[in-house]
Protein backbone atom coordinates (compact mmCIF):
# COMPACT_ATOMS: atom_id res chain seq x y z
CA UNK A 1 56.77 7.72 36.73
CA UNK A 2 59.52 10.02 37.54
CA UNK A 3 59.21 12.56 40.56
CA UNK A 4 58.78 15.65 38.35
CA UNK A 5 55.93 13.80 35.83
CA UNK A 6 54.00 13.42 39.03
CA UNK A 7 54.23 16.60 40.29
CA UNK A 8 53.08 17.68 36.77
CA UNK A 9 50.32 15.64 37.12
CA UNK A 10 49.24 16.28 40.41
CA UNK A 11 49.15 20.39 39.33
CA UNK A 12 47.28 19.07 36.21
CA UNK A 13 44.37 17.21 38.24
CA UNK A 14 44.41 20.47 40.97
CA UNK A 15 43.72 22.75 37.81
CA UNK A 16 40.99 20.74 36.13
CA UNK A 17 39.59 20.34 39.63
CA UNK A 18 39.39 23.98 40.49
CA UNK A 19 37.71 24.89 37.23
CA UNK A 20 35.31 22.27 37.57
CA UNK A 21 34.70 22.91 41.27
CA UNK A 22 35.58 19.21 42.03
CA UNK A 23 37.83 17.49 44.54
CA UNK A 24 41.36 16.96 42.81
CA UNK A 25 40.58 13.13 43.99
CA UNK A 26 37.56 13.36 41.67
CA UNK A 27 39.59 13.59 38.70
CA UNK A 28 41.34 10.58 36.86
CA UNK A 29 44.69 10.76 35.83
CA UNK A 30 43.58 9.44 32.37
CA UNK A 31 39.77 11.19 32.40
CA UNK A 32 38.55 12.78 29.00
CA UNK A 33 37.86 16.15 30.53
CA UNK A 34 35.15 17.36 28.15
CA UNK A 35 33.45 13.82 27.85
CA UNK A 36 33.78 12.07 31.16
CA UNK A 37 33.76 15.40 33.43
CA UNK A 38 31.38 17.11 31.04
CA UNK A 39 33.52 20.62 31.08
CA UNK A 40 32.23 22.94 29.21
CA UNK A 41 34.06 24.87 26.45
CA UNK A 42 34.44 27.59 28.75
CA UNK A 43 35.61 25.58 30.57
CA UNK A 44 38.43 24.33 28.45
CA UNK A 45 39.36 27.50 27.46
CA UNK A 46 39.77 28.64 31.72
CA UNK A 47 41.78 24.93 32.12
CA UNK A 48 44.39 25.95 29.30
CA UNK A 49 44.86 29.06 30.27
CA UNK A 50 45.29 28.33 34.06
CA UNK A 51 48.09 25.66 32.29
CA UNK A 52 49.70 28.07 30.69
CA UNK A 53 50.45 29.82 33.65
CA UNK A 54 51.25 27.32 35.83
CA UNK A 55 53.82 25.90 33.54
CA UNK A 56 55.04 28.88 31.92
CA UNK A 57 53.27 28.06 28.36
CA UNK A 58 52.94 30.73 26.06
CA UNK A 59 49.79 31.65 24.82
C-alpha cells in the first residue's frame, strides 16, 4: 500500500469513527459500515458528507 492510500485510509477510518462515536482502532479497514458497525442512514449521509470535505469531493 503506497504512503498516500494509507493516509487515505487512515482519514477514512477517523471519519467513520467520529460519526459513529467509536475509537478509529474500532473500525476495520475492510468493515461494511452499515452492516457490521450498524450506522444508521443518517449516519451515512453525515460519513459522505464529512468525505466530501475532507477530500475535496463535490457534492
Amino acid at each position: 500500500m503506497t504512503a498516500q492510500r494509507n493516509l487515505a485510509s487512515e482519514k477514512l477510518r477517523e471519519i467513520v469513527a467520529t460519526v459513529l462515536e467509536l475509537e478509529p482502532s474500532e473500525v476495520g479497514e475492510s468493515d461494511p459500515w452499515v452492516d457490521e458497525l450498524g450506522m444508521t442512514s443518517l449516519e451515512k449521509l453525515e460519513a459522505i458528507t464529512r468525505i466530501q470535505e475532507a477530500f475535496g469531493t463535490p457534492p
